[in-house]
Every structure is written in C-alpha cells, then in structure tokens.
C-alpha atoms as a PDB file:
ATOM      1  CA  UNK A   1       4.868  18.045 113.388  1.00  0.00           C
ATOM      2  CA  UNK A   2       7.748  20.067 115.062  1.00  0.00           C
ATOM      3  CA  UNK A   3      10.954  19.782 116.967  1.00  0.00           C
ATOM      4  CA  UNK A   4      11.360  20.999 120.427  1.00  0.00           C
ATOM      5  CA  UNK A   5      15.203  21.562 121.202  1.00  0.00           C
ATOM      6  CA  UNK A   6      15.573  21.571 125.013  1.00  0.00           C
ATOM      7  CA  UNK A   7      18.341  24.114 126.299  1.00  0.00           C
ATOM      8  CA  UNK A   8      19.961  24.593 129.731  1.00  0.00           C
ATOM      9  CA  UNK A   9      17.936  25.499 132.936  1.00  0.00           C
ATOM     10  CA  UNK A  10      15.210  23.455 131.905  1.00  0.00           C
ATOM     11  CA  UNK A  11      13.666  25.996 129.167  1.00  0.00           C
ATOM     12  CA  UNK A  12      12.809  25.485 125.683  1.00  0.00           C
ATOM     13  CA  UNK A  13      14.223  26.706 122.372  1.00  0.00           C
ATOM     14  CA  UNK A  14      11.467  27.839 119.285  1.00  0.00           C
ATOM     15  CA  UNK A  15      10.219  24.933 117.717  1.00  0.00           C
ATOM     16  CA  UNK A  16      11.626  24.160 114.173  1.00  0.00           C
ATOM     17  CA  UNK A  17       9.249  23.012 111.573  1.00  0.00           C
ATOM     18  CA  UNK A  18       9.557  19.060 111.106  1.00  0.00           C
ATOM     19  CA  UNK A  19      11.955  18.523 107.220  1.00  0.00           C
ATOM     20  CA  UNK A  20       8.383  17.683 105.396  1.00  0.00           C
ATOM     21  CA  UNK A  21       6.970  20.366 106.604  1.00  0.00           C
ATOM     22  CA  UNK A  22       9.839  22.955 104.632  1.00  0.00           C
ATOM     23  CA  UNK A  23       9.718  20.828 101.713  1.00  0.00           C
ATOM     24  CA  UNK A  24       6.064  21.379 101.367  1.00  0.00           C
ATOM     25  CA  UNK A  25       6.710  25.111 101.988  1.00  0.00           C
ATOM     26  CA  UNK A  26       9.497  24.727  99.062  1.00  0.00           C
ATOM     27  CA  UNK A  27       6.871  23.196  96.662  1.00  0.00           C
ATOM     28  CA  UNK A  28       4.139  25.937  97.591  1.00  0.00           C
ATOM     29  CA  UNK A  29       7.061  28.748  96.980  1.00  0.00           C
ATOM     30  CA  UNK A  30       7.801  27.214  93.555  1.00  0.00           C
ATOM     31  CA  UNK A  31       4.434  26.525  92.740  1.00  0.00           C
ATOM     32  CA  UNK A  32       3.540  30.350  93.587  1.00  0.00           C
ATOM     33  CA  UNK A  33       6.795  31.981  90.677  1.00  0.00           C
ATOM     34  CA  UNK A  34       5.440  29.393  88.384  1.00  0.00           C
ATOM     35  CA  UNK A  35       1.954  30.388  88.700  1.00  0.00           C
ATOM     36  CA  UNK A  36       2.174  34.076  86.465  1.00  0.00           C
ATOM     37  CA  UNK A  37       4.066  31.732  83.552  1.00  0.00           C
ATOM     38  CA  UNK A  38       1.590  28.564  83.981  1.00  0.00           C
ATOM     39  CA  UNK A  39      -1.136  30.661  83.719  1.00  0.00           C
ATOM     40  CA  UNK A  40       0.394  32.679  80.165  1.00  0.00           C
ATOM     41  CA  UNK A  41       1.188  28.984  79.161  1.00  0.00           C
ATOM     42  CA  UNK A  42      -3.023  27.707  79.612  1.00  0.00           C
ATOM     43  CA  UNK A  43      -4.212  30.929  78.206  1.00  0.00           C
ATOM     44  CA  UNK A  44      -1.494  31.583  75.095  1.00  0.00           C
ATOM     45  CA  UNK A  45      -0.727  27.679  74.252  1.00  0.00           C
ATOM     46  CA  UNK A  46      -2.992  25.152  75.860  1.00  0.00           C
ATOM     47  CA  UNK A  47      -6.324  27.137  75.117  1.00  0.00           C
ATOM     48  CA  UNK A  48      -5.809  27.429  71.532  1.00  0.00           C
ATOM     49  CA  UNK A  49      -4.731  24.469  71.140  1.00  0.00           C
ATOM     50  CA  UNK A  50      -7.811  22.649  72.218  1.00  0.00           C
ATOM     51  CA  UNK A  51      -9.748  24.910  70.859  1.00  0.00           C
ATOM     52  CA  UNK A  52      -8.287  24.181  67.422  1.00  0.00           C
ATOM     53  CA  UNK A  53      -8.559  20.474  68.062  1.00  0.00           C
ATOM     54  CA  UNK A  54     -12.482  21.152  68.673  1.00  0.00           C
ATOM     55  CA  UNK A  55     -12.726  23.064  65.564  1.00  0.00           C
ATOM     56  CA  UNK A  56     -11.140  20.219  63.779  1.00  0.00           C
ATOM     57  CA  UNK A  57     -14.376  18.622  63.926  1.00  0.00           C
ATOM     58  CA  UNK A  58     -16.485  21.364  63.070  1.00  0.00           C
ATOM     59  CA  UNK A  59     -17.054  23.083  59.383  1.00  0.00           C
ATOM     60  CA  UNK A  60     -16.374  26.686  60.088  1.00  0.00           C
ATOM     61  CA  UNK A  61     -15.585  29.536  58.062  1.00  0.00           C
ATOM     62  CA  UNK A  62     -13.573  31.498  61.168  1.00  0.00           C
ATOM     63  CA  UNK A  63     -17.058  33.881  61.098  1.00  0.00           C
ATOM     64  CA  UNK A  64     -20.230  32.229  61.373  1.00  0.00           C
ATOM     65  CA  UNK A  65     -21.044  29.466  64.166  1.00  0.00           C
ATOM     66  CA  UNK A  66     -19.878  26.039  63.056  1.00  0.00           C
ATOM     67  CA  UNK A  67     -21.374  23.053  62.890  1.00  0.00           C
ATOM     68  CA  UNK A  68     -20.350  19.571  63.826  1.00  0.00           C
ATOM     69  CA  UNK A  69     -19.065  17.413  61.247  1.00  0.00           C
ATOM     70  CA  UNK A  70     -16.877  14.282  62.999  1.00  0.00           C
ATOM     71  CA  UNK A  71     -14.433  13.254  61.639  1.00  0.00           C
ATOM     72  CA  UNK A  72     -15.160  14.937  57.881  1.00  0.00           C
ATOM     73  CA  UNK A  73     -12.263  16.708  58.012  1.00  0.00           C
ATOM     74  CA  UNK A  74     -10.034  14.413  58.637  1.00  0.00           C
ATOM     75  CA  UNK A  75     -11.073  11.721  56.009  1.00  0.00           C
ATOM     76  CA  UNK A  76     -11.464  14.505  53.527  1.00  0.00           C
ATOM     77  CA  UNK A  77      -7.224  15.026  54.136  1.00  0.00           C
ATOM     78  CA  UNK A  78      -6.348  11.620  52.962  1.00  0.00           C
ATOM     79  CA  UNK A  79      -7.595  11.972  49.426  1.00  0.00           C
ATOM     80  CA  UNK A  80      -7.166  15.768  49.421  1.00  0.00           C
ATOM     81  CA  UNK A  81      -3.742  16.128  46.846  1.00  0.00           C
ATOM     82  CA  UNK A  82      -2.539  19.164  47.880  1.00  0.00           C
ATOM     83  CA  UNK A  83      -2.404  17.695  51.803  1.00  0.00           C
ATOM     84  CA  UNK A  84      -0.713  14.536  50.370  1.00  0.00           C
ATOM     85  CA  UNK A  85       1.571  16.925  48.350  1.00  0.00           C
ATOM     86  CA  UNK A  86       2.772  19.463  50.905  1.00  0.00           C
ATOM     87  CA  UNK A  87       2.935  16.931  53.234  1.00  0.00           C
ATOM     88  CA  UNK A  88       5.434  15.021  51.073  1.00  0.00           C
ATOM     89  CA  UNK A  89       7.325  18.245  50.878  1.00  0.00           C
ATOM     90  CA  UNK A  90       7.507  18.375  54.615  1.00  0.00           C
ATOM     91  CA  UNK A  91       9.430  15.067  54.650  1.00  0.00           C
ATOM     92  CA  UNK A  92      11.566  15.799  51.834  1.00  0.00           C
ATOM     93  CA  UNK A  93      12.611  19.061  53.658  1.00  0.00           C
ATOM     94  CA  UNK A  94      13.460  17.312  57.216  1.00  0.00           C
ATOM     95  CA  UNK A  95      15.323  14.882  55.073  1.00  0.00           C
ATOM     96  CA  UNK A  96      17.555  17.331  53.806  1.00  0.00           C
ATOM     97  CA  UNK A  97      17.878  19.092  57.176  1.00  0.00           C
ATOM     98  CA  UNK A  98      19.177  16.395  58.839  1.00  0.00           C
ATOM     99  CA  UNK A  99      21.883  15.314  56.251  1.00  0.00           C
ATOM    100  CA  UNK A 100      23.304  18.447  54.371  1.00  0.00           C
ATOM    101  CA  UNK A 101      23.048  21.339  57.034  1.00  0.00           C
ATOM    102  CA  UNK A 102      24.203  19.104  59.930  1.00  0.00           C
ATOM    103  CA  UNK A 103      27.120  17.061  58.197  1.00  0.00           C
ATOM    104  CA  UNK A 104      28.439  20.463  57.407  1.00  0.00           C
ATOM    105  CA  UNK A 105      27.690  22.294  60.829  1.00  0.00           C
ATOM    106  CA  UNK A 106      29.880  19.141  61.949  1.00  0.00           C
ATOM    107  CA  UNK A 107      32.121  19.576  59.654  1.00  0.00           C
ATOM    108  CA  UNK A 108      32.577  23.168  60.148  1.00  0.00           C
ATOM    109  CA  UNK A 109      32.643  22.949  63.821  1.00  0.00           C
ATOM    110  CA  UNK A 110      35.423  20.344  63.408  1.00  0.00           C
ATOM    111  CA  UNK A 111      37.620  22.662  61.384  1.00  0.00           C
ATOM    112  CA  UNK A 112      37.082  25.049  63.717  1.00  0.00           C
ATOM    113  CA  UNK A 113      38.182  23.200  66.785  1.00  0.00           C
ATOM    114  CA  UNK A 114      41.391  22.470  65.191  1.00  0.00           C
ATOM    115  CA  UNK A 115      42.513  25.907  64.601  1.00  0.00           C
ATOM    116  CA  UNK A 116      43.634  28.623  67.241  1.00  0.00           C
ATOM    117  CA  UNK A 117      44.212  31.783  65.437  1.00  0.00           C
ATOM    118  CA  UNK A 118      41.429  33.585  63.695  1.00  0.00           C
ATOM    119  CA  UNK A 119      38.622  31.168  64.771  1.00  0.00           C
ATOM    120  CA  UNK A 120      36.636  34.366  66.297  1.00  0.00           C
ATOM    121  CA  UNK A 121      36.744  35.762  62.391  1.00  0.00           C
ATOM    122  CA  UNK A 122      34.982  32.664  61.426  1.00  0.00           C
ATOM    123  CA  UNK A 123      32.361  31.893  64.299  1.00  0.00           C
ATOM    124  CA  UNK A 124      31.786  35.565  63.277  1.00  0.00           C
ATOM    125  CA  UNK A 125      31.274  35.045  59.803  1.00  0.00           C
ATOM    126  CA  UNK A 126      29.476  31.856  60.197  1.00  0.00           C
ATOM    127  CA  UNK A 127      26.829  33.732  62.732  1.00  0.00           C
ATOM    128  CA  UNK A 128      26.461  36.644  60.796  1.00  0.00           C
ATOM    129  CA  UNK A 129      23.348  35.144  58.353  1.00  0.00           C
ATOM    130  CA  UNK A 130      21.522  33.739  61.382  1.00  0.00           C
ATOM    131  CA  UNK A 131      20.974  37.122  62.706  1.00  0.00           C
ATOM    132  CA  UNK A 132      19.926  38.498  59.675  1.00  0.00           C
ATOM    133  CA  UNK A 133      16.006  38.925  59.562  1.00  0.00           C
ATOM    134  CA  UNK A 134      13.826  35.895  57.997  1.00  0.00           C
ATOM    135  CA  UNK A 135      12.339  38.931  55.749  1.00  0.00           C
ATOM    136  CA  UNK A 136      15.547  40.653  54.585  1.00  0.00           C
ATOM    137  CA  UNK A 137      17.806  37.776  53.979  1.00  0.00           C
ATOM    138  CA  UNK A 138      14.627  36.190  51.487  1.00  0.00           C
ATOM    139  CA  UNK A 139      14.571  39.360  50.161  1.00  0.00           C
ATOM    140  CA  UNK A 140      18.476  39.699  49.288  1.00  0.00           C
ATOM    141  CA  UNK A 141      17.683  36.430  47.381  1.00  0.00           C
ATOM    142  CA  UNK A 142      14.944  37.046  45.710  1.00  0.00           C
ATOM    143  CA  UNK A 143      16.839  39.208  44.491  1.00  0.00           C
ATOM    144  CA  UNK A 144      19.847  38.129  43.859  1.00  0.00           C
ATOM    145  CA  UNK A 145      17.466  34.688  42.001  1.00  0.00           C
ATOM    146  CA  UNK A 146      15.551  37.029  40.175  1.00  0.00           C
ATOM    147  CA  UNK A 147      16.141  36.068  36.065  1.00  0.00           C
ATOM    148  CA  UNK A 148      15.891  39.603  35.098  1.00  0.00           C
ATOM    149  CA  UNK A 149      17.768  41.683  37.341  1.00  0.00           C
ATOM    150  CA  UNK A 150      19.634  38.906  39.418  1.00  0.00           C
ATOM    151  CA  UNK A 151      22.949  36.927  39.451  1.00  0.00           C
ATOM    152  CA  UNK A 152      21.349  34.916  36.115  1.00  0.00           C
ATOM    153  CA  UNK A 153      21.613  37.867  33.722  1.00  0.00           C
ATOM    154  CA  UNK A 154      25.168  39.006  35.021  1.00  0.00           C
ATOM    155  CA  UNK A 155      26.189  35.043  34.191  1.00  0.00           C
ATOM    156  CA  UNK A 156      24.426  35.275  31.154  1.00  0.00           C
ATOM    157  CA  UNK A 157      26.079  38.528  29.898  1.00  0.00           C
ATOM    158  CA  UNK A 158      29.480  36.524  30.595  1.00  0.00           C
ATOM    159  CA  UNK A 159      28.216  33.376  28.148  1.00  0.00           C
ATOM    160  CA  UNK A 160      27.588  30.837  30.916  1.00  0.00           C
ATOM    161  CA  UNK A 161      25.796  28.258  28.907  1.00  0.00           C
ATOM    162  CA  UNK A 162      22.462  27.303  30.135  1.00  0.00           C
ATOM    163  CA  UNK A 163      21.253  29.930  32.605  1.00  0.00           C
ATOM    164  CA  UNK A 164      19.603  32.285  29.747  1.00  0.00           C
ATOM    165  CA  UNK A 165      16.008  30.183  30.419  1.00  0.00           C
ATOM    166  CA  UNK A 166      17.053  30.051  34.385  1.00  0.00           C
ATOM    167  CA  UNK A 167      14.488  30.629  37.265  1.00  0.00           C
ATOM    168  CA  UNK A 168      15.257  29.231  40.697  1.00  0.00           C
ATOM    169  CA  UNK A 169      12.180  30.450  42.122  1.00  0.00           C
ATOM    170  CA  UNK A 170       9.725  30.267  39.174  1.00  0.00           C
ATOM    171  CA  UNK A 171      10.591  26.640  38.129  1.00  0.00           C
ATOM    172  CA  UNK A 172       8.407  23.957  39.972  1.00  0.00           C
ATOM    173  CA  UNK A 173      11.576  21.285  39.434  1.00  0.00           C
ATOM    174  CA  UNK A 174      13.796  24.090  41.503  1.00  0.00           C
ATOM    175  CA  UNK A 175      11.936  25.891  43.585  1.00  0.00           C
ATOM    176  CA  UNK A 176      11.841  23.965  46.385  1.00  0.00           C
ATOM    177  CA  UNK A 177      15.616  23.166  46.848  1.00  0.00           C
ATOM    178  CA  UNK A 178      16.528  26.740  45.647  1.00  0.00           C
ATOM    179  CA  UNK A 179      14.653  27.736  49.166  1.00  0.00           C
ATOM    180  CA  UNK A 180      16.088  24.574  50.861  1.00  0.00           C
ATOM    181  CA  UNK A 181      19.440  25.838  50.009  1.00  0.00           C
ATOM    182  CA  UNK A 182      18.469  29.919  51.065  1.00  0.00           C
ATOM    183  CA  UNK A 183      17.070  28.702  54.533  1.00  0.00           C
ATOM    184  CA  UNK A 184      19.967  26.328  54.604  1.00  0.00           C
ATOM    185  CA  UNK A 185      22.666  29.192  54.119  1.00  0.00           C
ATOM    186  CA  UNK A 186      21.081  31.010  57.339  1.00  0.00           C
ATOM    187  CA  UNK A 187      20.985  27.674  59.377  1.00  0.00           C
ATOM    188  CA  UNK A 188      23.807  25.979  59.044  1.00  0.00           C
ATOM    189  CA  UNK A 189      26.250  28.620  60.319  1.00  0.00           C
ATOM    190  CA  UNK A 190      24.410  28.122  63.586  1.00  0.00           C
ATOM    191  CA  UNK A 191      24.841  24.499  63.938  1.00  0.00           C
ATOM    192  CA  UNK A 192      28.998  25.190  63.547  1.00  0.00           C
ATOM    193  CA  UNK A 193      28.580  27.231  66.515  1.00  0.00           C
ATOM    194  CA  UNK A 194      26.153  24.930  69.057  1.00  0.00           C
ATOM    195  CA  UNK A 195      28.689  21.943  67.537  1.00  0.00           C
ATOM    196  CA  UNK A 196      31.590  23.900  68.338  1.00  0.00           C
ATOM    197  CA  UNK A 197      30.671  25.076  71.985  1.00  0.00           C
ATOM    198  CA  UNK A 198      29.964  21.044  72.466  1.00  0.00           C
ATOM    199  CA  UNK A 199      33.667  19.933  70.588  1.00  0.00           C
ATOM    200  CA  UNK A 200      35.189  22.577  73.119  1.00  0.00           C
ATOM    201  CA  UNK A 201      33.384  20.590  76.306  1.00  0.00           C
ATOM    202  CA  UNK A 202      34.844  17.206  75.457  1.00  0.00           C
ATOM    203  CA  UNK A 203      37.867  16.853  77.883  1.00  0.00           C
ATOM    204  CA  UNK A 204      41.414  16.791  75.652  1.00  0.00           C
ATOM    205  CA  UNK A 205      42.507  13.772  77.379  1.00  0.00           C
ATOM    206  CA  UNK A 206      40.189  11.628  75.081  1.00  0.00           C
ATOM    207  CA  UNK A 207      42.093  13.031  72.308  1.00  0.00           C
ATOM    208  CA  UNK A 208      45.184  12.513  73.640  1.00  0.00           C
ATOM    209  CA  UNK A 209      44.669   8.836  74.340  1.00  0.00           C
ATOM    210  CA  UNK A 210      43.533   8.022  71.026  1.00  0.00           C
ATOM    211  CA  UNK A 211      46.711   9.699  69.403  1.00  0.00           C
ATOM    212  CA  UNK A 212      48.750   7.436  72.038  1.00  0.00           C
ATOM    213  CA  UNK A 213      46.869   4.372  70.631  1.00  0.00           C
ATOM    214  CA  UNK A 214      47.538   5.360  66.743  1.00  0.00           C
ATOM    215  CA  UNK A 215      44.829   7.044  65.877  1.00  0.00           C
ATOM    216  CA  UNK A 216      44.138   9.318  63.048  1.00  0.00           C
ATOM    217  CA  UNK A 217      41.971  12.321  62.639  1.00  0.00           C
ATOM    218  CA  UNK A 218      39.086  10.158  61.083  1.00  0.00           C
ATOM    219  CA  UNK A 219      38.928   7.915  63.890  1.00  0.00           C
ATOM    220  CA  UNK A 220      39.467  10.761  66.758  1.00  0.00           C
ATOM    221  CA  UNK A 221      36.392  12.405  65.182  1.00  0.00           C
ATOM    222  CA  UNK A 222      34.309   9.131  65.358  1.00  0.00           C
ATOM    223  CA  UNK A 223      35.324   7.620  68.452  1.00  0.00           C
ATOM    224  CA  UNK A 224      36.347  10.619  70.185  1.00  0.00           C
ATOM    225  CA  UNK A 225      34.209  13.934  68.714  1.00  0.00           C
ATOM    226  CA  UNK A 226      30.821  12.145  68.081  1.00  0.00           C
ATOM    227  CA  UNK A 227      30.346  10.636  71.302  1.00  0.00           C
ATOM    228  CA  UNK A 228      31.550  13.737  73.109  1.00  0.00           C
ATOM    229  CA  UNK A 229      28.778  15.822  71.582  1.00  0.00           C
ATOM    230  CA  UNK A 230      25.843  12.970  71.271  1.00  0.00           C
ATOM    231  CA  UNK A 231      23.816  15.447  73.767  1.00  0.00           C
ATOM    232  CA  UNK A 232      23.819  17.875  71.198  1.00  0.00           C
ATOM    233  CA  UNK A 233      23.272  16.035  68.738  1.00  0.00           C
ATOM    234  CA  UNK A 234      20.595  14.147  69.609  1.00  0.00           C
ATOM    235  CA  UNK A 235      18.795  17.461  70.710  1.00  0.00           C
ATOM    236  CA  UNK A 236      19.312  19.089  67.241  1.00  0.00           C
ATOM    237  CA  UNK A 237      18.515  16.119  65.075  1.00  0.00           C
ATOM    238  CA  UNK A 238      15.034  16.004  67.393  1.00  0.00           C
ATOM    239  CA  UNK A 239      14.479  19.719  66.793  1.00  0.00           C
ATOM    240  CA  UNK A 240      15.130  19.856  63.030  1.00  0.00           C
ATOM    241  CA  UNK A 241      12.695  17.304  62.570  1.00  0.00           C
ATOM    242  CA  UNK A 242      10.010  19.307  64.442  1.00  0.00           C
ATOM    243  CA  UNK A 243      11.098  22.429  62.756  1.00  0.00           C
ATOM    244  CA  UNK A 244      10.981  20.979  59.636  1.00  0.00           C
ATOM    245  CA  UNK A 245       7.402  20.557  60.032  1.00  0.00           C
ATOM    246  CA  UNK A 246       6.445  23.931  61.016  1.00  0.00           C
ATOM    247  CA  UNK A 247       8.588  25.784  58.184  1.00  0.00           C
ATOM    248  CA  UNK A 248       6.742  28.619  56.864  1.00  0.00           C
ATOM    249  CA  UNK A 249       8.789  31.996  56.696  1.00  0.00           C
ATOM    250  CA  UNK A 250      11.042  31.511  53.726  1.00  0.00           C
ATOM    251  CA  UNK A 251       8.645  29.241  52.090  1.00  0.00           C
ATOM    252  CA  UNK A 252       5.730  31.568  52.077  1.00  0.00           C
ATOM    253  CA  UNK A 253       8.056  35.091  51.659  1.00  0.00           C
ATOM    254  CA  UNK A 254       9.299  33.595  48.279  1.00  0.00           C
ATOM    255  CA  UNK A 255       6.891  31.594  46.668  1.00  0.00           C
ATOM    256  CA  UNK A 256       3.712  31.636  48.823  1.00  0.00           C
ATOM    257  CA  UNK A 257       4.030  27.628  48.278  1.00  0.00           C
ATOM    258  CA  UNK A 258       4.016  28.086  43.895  1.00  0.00           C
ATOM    259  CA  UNK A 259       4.587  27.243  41.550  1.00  0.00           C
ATOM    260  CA  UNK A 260       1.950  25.137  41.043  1.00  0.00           C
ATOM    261  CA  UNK A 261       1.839  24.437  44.497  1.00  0.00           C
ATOM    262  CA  UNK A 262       5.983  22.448  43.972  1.00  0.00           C
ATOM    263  CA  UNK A 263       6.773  24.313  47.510  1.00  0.00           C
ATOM    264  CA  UNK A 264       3.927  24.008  49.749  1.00  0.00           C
ATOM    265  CA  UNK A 265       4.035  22.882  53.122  1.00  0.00           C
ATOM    266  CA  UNK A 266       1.530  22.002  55.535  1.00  0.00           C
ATOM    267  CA  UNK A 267       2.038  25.384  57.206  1.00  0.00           C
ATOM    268  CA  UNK A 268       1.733  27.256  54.237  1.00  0.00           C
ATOM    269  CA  UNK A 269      -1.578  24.929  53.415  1.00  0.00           C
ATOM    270  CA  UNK A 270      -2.669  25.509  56.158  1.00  0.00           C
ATOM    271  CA  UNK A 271      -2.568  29.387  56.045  1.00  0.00           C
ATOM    272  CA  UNK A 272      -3.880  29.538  52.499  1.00  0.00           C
ATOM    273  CA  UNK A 273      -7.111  27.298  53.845  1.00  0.00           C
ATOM    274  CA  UNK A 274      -8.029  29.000  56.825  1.00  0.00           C
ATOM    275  CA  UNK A 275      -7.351  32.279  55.702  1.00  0.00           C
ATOM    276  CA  UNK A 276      -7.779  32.092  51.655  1.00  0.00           C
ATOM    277  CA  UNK A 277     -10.255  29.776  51.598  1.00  0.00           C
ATOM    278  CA  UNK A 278     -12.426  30.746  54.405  1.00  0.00           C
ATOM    279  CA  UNK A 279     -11.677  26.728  55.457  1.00  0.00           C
ATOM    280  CA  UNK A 280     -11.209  27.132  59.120  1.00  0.00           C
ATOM    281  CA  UNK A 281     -11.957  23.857  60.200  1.00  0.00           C
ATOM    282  CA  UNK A 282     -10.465  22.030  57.564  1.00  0.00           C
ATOM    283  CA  UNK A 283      -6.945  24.002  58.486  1.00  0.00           C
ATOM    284  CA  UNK A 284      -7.740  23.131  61.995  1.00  0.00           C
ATOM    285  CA  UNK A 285      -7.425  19.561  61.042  1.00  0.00           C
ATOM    286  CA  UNK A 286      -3.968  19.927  59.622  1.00  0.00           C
ATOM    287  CA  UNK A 287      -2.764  21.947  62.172  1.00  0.00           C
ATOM    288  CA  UNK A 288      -3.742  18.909  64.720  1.00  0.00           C
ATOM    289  CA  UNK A 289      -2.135  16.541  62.273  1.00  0.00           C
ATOM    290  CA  UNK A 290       1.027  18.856  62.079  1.00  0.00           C
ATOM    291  CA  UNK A 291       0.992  18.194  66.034  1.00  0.00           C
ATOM    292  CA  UNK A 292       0.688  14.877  66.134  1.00  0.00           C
ATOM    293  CA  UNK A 293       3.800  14.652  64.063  1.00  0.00           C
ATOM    294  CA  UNK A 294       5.986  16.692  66.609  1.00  0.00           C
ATOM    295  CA  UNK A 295       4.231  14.503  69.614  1.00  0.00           C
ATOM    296  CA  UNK A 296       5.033  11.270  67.618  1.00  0.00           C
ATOM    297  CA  UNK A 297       8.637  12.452  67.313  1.00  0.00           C
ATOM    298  CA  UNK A 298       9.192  13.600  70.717  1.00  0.00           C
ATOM    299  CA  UNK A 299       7.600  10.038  72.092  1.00  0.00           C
ATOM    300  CA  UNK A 300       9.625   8.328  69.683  1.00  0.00           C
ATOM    301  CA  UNK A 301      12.944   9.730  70.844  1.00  0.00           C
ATOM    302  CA  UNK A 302      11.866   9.595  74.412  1.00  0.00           C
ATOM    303  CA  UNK A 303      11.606   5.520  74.164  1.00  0.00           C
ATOM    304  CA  UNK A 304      14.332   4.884  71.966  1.00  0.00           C
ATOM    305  CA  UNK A 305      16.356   7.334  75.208  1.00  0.00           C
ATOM    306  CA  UNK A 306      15.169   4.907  77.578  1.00  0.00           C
ATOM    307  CA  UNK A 307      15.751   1.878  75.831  1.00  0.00           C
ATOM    308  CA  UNK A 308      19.484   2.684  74.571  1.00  0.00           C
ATOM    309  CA  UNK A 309      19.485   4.064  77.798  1.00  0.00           C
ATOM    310  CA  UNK A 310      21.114   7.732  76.450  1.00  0.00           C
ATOM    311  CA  UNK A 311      22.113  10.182  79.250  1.00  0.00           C
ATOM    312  CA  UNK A 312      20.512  13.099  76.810  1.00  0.00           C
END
C-alpha cells in the first residue's frame, strides 16, 4: 500500500511506498550481501558437519562405502581408554586455562593500567609471542626442552641438582603441563591486552568514588575493575573453555599426544583414528562428541545470561 501526497492546484505528488513496504525492501537488501557468506557458511561448515554426524553412525575407513552401524560407535567410546583418557586431559587443560593464564592476564592488565610511562614497551612485549607462529614458537621450545642440546645440559654443566635425568617433553608425569605452560606463554600475553583495552573503558569516576569512600587498591579492583570488564570476561572464560577442547597445534607439534599417550587430546585422538587408523567413523563420533561439548557450553552460559540477567 502507498501514500498519495496531494499538492497545490489539485495535482498529485509520486506515491511513496507505505513504511512496511521499505522495511521489507531493507530485509531483501540484507538478505541479498548475506547470501555469498551464507552460502560459504552451508557449503564450508554446515555440510561437513552433518556429514560427519552421518558418518558417526557408519563404520568407514574414509575409502570404501560404509556401512551402517547405529550407535556402535558411540557405545564403543565409553569403554574405549584412550577416549576416557584424552578426554580427561581435555578437562584438565580448560581447568588450567581458566585459572593460571587468566588470573595473570588480569593481573597483568591491572599493572598495566596503573602505569603511564612505558606501558607501550610492555603491551609490546607482552604481544610479541602471540604473533609468533604456532610452528616456530613449539619449535624454539623443543628446543630449548630438549635434554641433550637444550636449557637442561647448560643447567647441568653449572651443577643444578636434579635436572641431569630431566625431560619435559619425554616424561609422561611432565609432558603435559610442560606444553600447558609453552601454549600458556603465547596466550596469556594476549589476555593482558583484551583485559587492558576493557580496564581502559571503565569510566575513572568509579575509581574516584571508591577512593572518596576509603577504599584500597584490593577493593577498587573487585568492586570497581571486575565489574567494569565482566563483558570481557565472561566472553573469554566462554571461549577458553571451547578452545580448550579443540587444542591440537602445540599438542600434536611436540609430542603427537606421547608419551604413552600422557598428552592426548580428543583432537589429537581424533586425528590419529581417522587418519592412522583408517577409523573414520569412529573419529567421526568424537568429533560430534567434541561438539556437543562446545554446544553444551554455549547453552549453558546462554541460560545462566538470562537468568542472572547479564548485559553480556
């Protein structure tokens, strides 16, 4: 339906189109740029994906045609060990991403905020490892871990008790927290700086009014800091917990999930099974499960956001 504006001399201006009708024609225009990236998302993401869940269900060597096997797959995970055992690695390694790295990104980005000269030095200097590549920086520390040509031997030739028999990356009690601590010395640096960027965003006048009321920099942090930044914060605590679950780079670059299988992850299973293994279907099955982690996670924080009622 239009509108008919009626000038002098009795004549008739254009019609305009009717409000619906341009907010239909604002939809269509949207719809249309979206169409080239929907499309890239159905073919790229959404096909795969489904096709993977279908395969979960199958027994398939990624060659031959596979056959239908219900729910085999799945049942066979929950008494397979090494599913039970990477997956247990998995939750050890979001536990320690959302504790160490992030109390000292906060930290970090708190120490920062307080200073005025230099700070570009250090945002520099805490960015630097972030942009170094995944394959180079595990590299550098293989290196540098390596108990014949590393760090060990240099702190052996000085009489450092105890490292003679030292091997980071060969012992199954160390392995996985010596890479927790590489992946953690690229990560962290990045947290100071999406912390710091959300400290500088929280308006001053909080800060002055708790100084007014007496209090101290403990308190100021808590009350004042925290709050400020829960946006943030609530995004990258959600995030590290899905990335957590997907690690693969570092793992698989240093110890292809060995010794003895002491640093596999259900990526890294995964890989080994469909690829190794000739397992296709059976990978397919933790590669579902690995999704329904990150969907359980997201629907988690997406009722506790309505029901605390967070403006994240």
């Amino acid at each position: 339906m239009s509108t008919t504006t009626h000038v002098a001399g009795g004549g008739t201006a254009t019609p305009r189109p009717s409000p619906a009708r341009n907010d239909r024609r604002r939809r269509l225009t949207g719809l249309l740029f979206l169409a080239p990236l929907l499309i890239v998302n159905v073919l790229v993401i959404a096909g795969p994906a489904l096709t993977s869940v279908a395969y979960s269900f199958t027994d398939w060597d990624g060659i031959n045609p596979p056959s239908f096997v219900g729910w085999e797959n799945y049942v066979a995970l929950t008494g397979d060990d090494a599913f039970v055992g990477a997956l247990g690695h998995n939750l050890l390694w979001t536990l320690f991403f959302l504790t160490v790295p992030m109390s000292m990104g906060l930290l970090g980005a708190y120490l920062l905020s307080r200073i005025r000269r230099g700070r570009l030095l250090f945002q520099t200097l805490f960015f630097i490892p972030y942009v170094v590549a995944t394959v180079v920086s595990a590299a550098v520390w293989r290196q540098i871990l390596s108990p014949t040509a590393g760090l060990i031997p240099v702190l052996d030739s000085f009489g450092v008790p105890g490292v003679s028999d030292l091997n980071p990356l060969g012992d199954p009690q160390l392995a996985l927290g010596a890479i927790a601590l590489i992946n953690n010395w690229q990560w962290w640096g990045f947290l100071v700086m999406l912390f710091l960027a959300a400290m500088q965003s929280v308006n001053p006048a909080l800060y002055e009014a708790a100084r007014l009321d007496g209090a101290g920099r403990w308190r100021e942090f808590w009350h004042v800091t925290l709050p400020g930044i829960r946006p943030t914060l609530v995004f990258l605590l959600l995030m590290t917990i899905i990335w957590s679950f997907l690690v693969f780079d570092y793992v698989y670059i240093l110890t292809q999930g060995g010794p003895a299988g002491s640093t596999d992850m259900l990526s890294t299973l995964l890989y080994r099974t469909a690829f190794g293994e000739g397992r296709a279907g059976h990978a397919s099955a933790v590669g579902v499960v690995m999704a329904l982690i990150s969907a359980t996670t997201i629907a988690g924080y997406l009722v506790l956001r309505r029901r605390l009622r967070w403006e994240v």
